[in-house]
C-alpha atoms as a PDB file:
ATOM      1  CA  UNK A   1      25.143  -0.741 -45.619  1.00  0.00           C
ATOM      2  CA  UNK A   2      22.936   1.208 -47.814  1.00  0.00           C
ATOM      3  CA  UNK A   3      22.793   0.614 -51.905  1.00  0.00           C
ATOM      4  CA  UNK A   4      21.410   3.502 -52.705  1.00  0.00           C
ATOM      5  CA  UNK A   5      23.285   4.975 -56.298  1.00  0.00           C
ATOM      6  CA  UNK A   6      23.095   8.812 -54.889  1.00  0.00           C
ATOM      7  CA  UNK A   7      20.746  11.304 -52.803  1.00  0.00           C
ATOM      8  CA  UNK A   8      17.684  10.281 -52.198  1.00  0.00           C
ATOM      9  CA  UNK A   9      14.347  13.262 -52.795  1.00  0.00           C
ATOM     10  CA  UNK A  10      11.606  12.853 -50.139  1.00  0.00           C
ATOM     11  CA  UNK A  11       9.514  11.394 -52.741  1.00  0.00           C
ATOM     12  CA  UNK A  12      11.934   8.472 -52.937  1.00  0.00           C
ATOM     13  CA  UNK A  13      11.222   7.322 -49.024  1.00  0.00           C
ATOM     14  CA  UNK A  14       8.041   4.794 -49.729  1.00  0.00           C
ATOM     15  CA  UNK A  15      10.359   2.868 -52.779  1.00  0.00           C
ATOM     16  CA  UNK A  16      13.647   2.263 -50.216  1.00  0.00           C
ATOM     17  CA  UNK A  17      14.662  -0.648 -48.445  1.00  0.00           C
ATOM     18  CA  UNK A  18      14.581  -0.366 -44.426  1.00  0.00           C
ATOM     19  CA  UNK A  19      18.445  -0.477 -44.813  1.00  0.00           C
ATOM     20  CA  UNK A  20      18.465   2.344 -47.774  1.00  0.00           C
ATOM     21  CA  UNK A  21      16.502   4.245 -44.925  1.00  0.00           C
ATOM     22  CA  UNK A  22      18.362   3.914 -42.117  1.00  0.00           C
ATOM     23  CA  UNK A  23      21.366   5.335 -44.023  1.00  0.00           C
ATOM     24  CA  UNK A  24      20.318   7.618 -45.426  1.00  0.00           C
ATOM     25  CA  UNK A  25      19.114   9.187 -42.258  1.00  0.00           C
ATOM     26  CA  UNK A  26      22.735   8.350 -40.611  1.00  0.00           C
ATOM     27  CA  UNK A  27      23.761  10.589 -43.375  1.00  0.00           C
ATOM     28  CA  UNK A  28      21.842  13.433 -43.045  1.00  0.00           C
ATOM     29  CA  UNK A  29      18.691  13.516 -45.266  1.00  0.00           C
ATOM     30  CA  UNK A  30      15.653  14.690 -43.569  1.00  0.00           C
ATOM     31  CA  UNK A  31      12.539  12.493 -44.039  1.00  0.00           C
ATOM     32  CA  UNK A  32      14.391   9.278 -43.878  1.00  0.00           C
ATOM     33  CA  UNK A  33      13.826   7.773 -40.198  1.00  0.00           C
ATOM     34  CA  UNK A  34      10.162   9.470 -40.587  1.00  0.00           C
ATOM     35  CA  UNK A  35       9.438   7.317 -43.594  1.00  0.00           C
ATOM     36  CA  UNK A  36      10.770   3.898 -41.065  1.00  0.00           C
ATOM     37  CA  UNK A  37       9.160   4.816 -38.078  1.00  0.00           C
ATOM     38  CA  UNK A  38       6.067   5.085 -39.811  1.00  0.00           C
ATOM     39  CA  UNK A  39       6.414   2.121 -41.599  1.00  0.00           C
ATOM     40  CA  UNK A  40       6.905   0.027 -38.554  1.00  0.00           C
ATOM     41  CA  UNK A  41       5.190   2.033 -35.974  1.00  0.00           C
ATOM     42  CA  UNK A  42       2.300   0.098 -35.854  1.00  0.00           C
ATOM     43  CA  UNK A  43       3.879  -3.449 -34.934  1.00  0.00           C
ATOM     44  CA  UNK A  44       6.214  -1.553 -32.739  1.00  0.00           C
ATOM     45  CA  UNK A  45       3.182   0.132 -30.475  1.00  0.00           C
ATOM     46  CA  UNK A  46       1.101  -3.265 -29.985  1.00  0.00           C
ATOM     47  CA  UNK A  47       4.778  -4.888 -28.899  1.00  0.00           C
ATOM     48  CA  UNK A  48       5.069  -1.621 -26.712  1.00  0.00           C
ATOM     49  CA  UNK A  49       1.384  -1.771 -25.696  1.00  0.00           C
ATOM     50  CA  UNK A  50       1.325  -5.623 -24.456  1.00  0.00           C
ATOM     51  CA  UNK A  51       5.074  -5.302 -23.225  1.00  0.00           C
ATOM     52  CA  UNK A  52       4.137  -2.495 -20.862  1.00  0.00           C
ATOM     53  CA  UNK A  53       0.153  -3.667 -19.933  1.00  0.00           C
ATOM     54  CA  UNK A  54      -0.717   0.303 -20.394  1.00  0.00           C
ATOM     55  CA  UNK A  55      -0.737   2.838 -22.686  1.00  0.00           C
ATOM     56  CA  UNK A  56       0.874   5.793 -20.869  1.00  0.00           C
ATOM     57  CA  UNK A  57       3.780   3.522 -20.039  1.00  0.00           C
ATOM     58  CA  UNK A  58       3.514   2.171 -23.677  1.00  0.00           C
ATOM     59  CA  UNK A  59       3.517   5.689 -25.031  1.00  0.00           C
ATOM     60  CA  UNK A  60       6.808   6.629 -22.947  1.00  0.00           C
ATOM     61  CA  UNK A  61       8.658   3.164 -23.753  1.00  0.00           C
ATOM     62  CA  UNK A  62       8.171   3.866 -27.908  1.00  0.00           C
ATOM     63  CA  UNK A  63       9.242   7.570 -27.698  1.00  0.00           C
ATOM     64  CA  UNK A  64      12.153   6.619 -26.010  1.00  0.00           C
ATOM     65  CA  UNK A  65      13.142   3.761 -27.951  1.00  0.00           C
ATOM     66  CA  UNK A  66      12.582   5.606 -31.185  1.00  0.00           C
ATOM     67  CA  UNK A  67      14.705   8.538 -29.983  1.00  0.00           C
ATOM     68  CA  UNK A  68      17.362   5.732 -28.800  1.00  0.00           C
ATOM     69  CA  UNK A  69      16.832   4.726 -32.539  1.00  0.00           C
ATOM     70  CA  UNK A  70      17.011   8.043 -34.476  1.00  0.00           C
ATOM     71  CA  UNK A  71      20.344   9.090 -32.400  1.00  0.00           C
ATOM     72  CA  UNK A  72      22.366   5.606 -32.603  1.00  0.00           C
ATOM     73  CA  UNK A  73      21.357   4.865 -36.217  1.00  0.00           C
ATOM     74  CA  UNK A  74      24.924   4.803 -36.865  1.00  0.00           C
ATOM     75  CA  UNK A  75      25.656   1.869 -34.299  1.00  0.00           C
ATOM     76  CA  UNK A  76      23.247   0.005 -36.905  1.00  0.00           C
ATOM     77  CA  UNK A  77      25.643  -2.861 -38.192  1.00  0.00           C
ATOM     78  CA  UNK A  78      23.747  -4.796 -40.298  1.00  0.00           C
ATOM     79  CA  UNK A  79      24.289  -8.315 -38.639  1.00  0.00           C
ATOM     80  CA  UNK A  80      20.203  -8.096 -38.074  1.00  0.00           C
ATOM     81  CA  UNK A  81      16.667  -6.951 -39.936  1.00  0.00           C
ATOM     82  CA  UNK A  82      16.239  -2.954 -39.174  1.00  0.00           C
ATOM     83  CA  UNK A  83      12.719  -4.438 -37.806  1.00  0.00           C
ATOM     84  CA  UNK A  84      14.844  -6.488 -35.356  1.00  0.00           C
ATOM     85  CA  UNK A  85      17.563  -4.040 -34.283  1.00  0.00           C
ATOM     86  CA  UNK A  86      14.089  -1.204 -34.034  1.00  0.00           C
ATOM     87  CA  UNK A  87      12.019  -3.817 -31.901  1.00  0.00           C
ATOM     88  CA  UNK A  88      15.156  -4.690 -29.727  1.00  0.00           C
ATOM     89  CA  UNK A  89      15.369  -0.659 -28.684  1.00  0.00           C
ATOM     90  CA  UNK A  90      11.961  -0.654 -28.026  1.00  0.00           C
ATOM     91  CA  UNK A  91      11.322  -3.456 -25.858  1.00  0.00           C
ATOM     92  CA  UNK A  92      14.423  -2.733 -23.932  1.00  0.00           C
ATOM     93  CA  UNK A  93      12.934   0.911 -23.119  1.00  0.00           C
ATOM     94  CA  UNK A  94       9.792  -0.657 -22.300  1.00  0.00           C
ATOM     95  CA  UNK A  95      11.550  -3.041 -20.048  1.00  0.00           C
ATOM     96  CA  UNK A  96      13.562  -0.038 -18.247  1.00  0.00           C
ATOM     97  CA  UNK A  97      10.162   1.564 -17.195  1.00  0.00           C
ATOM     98  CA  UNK A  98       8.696  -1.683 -16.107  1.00  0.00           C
ATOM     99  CA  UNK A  99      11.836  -1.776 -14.203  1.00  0.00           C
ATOM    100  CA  UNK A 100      11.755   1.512 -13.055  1.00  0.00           C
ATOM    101  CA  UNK A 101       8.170   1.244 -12.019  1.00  0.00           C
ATOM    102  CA  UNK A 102       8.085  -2.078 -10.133  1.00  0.00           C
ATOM    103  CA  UNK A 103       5.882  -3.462 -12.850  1.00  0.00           C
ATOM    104  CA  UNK A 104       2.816  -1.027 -11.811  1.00  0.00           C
ATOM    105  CA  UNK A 105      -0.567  -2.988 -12.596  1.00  0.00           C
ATOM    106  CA  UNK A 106      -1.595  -3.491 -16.310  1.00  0.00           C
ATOM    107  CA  UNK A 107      -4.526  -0.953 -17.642  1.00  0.00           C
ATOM    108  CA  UNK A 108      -7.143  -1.654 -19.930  1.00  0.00           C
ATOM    109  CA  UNK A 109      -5.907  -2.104 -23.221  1.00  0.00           C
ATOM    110  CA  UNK A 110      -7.787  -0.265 -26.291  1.00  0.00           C
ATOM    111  CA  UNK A 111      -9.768  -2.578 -27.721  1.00  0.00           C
ATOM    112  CA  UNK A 112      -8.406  -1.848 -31.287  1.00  0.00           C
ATOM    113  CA  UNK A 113      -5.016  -3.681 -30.486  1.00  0.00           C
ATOM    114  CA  UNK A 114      -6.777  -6.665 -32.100  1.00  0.00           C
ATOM    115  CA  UNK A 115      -6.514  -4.769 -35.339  1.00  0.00           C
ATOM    116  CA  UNK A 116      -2.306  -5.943 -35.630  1.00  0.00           C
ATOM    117  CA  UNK A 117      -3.153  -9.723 -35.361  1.00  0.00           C
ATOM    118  CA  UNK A 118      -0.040 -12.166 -35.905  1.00  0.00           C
ATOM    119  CA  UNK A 119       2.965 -10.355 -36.724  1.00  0.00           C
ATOM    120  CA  UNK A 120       2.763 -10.684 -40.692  1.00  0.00           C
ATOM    121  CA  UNK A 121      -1.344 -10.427 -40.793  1.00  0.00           C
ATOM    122  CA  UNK A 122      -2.880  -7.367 -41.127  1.00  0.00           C
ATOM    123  CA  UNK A 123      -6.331  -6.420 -40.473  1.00  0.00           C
ATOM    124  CA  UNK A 124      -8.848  -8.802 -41.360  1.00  0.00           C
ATOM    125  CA  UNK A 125     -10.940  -6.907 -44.041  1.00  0.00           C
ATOM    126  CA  UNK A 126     -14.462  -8.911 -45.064  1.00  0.00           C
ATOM    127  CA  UNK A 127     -14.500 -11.101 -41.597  1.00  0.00           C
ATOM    128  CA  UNK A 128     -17.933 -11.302 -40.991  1.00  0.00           C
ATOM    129  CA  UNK A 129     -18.917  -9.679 -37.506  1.00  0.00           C
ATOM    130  CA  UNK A 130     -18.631 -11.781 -34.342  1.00  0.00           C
ATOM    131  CA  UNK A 131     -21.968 -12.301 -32.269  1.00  0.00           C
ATOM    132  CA  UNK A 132     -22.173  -9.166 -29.356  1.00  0.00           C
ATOM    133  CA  UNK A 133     -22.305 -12.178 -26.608  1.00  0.00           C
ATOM    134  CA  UNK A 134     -19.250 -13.768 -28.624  1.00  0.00           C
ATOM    135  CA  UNK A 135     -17.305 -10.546 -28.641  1.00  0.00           C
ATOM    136  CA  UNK A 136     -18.243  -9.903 -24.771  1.00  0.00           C
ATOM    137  CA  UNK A 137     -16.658 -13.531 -23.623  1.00  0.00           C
ATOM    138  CA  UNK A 138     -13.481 -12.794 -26.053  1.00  0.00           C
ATOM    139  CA  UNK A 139     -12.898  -9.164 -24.897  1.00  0.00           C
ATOM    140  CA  UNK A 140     -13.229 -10.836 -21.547  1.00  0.00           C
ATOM    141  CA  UNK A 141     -11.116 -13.646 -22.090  1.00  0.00           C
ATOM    142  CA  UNK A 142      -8.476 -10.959 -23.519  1.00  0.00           C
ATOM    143  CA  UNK A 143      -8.456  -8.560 -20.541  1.00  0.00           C
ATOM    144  CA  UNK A 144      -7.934 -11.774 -18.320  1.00  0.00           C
ATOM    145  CA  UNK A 145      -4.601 -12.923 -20.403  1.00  0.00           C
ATOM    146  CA  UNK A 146      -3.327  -9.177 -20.712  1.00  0.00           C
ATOM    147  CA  UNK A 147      -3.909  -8.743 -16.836  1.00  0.00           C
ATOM    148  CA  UNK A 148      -2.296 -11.996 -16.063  1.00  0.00           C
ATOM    149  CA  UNK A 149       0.553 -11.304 -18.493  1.00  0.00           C
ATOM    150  CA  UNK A 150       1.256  -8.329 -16.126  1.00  0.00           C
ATOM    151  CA  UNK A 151       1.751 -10.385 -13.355  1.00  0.00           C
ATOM    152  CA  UNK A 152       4.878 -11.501 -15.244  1.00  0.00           C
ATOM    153  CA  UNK A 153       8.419 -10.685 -14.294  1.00  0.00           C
ATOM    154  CA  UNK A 154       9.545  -8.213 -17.162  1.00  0.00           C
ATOM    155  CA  UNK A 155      11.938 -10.938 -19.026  1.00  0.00           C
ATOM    156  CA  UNK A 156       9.141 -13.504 -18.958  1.00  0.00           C
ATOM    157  CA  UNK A 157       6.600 -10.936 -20.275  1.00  0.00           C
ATOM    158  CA  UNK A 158       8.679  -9.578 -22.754  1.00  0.00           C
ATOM    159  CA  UNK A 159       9.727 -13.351 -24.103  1.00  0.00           C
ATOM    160  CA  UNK A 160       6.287 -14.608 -24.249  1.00  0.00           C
ATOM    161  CA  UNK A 161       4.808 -11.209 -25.846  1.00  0.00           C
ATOM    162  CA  UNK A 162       7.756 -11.823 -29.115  1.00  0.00           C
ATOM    163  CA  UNK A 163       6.858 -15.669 -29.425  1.00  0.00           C
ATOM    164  CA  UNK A 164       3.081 -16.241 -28.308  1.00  0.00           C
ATOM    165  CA  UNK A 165       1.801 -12.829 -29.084  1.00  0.00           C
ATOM    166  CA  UNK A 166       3.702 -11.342 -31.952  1.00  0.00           C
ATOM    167  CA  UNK A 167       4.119 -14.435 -33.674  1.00  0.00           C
ATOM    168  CA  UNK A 168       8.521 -14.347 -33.588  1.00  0.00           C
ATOM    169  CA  UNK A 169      10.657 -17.292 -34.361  1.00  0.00           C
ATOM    170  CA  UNK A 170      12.615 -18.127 -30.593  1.00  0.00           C
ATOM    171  CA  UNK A 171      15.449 -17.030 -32.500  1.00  0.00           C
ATOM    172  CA  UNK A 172      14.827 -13.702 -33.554  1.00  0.00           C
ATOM    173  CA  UNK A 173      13.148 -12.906 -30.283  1.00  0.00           C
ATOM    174  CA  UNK A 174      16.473 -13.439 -29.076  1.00  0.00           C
ATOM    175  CA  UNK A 175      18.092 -11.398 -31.381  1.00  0.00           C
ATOM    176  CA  UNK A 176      15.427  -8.842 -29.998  1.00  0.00           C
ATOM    177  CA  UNK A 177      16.422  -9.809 -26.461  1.00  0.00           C
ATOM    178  CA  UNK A 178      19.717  -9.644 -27.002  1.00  0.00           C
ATOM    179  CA  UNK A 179      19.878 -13.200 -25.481  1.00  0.00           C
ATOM    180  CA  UNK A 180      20.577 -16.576 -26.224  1.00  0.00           C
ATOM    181  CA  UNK A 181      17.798 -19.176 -27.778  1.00  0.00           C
ATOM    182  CA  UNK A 182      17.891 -21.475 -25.059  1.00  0.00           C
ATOM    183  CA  UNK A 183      17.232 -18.449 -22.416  1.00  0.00           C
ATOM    184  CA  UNK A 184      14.200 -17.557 -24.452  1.00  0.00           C
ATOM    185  CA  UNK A 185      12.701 -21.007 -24.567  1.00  0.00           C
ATOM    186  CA  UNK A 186      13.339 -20.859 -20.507  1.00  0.00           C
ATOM    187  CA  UNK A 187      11.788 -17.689 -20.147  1.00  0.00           C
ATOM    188  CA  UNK A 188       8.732 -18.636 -22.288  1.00  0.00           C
ATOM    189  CA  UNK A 189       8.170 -22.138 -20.483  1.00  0.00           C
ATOM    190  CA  UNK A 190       8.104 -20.446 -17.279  1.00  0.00           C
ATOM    191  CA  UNK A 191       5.827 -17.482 -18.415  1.00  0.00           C
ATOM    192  CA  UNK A 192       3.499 -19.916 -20.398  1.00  0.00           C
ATOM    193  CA  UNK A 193       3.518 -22.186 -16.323  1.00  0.00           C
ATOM    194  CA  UNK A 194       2.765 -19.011 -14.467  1.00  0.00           C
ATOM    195  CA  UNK A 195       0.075 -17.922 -16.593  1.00  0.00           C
ATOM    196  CA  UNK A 196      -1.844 -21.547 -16.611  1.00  0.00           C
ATOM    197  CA  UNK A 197      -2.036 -21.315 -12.251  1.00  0.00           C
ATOM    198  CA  UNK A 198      -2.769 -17.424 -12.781  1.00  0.00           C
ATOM    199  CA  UNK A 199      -5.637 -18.059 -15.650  1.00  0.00           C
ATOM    200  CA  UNK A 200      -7.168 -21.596 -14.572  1.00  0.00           C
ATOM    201  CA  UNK A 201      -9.387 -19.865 -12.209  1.00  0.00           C
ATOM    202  CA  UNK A 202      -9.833 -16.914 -13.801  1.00  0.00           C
ATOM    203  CA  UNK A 203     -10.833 -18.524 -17.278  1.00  0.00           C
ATOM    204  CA  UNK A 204     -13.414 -21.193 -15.231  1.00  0.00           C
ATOM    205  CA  UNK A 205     -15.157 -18.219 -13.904  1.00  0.00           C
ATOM    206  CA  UNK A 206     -15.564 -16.800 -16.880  1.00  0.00           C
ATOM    207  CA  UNK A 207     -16.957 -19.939 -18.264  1.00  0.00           C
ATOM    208  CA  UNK A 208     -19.122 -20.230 -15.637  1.00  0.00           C
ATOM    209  CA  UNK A 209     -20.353 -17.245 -15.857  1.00  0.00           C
ATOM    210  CA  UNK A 210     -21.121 -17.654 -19.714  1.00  0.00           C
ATOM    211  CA  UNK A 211     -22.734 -21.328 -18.558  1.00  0.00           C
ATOM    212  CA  UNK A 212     -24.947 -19.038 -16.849  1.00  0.00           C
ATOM    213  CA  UNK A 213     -26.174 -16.031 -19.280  1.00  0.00           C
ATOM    214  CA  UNK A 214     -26.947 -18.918 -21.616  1.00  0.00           C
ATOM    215  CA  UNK A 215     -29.473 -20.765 -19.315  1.00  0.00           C
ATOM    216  CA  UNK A 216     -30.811 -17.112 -18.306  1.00  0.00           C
ATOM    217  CA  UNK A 217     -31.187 -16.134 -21.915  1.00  0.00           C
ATOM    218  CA  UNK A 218     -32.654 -19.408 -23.193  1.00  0.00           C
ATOM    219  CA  UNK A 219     -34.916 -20.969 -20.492  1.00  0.00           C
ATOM    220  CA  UNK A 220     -35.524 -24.541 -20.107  1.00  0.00           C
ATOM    221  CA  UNK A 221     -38.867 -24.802 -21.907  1.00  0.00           C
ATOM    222  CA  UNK A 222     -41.975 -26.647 -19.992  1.00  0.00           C
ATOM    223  CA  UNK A 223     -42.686 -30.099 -21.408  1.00  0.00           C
ATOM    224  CA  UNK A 224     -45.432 -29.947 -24.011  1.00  0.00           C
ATOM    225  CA  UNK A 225     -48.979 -30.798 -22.588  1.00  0.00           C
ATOM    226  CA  UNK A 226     -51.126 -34.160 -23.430  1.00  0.00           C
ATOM    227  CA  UNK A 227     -53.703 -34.747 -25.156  1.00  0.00           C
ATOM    228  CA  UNK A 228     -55.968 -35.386 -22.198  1.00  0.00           C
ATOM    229  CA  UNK A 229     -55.157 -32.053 -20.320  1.00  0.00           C
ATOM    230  CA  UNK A 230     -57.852 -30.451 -19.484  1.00  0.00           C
ATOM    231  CA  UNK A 231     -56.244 -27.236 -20.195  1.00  0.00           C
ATOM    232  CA  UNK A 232     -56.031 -27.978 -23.596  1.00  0.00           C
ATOM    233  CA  UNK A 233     -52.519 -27.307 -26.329  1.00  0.00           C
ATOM    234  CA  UNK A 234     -50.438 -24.447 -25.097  1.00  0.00           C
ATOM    235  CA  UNK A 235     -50.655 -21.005 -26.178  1.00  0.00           C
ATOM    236  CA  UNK A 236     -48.288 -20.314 -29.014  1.00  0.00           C
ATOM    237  CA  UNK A 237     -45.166 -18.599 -27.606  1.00  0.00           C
ATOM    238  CA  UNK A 238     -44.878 -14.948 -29.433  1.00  0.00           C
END
C-alpha cells in the first residue's frame, strides 16, 4: 500500500501521499494520521456539520469517526481514495447518532460553513461583498434548506448531503455509503421530492416577505405635479 523507500521524519508528512500516510501510521510513526486528519478535516466537518444539522452532534460524529479511523487504519485496503474510505467512517458515525437520537431537530449552523463551497473549491478569495439585504435573504434561504434537510430520514440526508451539497459523483457517494449506485440515485430522488413539499412554502414566504421590505424600503413615489398646480413643482427630495 504505501511507496514510501524507508522511515519517514515528521518533516516529511506535508510531501506524502494520503496512502504514504495512512501507512505509515499503521506502522507506527507518530505524526502520520495527524498530518491526514488535518489535511482533510475541513471537508470532513462541513460533511459532519450538514449530515448531523448541529454542531454538538457534528462534533461527536467526527471524533468518533476519526478514532474509528486512527484504530482500523490497518483494515485500509486500498480498493478506494483514503478521502473516501475517511468520509465513509465519518458519515456512518454521524448516521449512528442521528440514529441514536431519533434525528433530534437541526441547530443553527455557523455561518462560516459557506467558507468549504463545492467539494474541490476553496474559499472564494477577491469575491466582491454581497449586498447586507442580499446576504439576509441567502442566510435565510440557507437556514430554511438546512432545517428542511433535517426533516430527512438519515439515508436520504446523508445521500443528498454527498451529491447536492458536497458536490460527489453518485458513485463515490456510494462507495461512501457503502451502497449500491442505483440505491443512491433512489435515496436522492426521494430526498430532493421531500424537500420541494417541505420548502415550497417555506421559500414563498420568504419571497414574500422580501416582496415586502422592498416596497417598504423604496416607496411608490407620488406622480409629479402639473404645470397648472397651484402648488407649484415639488420640493426637491433630500
Amino acid at each position: 500500500m504505501s511507496t514510501s523507500t524507508g522511515p519517514l521524519a515528521p518533516t516529511d508528512w506535508t510531501e506524502q501521499e494520503d496512502r504514504d500516510l495512512l501507512a505509515a501510521h499503521v506502522d507506527g510513526h507518530d505524526g502520520a494520521f495527524a498530518e491526514l486528519f488535518r489535511r482533510h478535516r475541513d471537508r470532513l466537518w462541513a460533511v459532519a456539520l450538514r449530515t448531523t444539522g448541529n454542531p454538538e452532534d457534528a462534533a461527536d460524529g467526527l471524533q468518533d469517526g476519526m478514532i474509528a479511523a486512527y484504530r482500523r487504519a490497518a483494515s485500509y485496503r486500498g480498493d478506494a481514495a483514503v478521502t473516501t474510505w475517511l468520509h465513509r467512517i465519518v458519515v456512518n458515525a454521524c448516521l449512528d447518532r442521528l440514529r441514536a437520537a431519533r434525528v433530534r431537530r437541526a441547530q443553527p449552523l455557523p455561518e462560516d460553513l459557506e467558507e468549504y463551497g463545492a467539494r474541490s473549491v476553496g474559499p472564494v478569495e477577491g469575491r466582491s461583498p454581497e449586498q447586507p439585504d442580499t446576504a439576509a435573504v441567502r442566510a435565510d434561504e440557507r437556514r430554511l434548506v438546512l432545517g428542511a434537510l433535517a426533516t430527512l430520514p438519515a439515508d436520504q440526508r446523508a445521500a443528498l448531503v454527498l451529491v447536492d451539497m458536497e458536490g460527489y459523483p453518485v458513485a463515490e457517494a456510494a462507495a461512501v455509503l457503502g451502497c449500491a449506485v442505483g440505491t443512491v440515485k433512489s435515496r436522492c430522488s426521494r430526498g430532493r421530492a421531500r424537500l420541494a413539499t417541505v420548502l415550497a412554502p417555506l421559500l414563498a414566504d420568504l419571497e414574500a416577505g422580501e416582496r415586502g421590505h422592498v416596497a417598504r424600503r423604496n416607496p411608490t413615489p407620488e406622480p409629479d405635479v402639473g404645470p397648472t398646480d397651484a402648488r407649484g413643482p415639488p420640493a426637491p427630495q433630500p
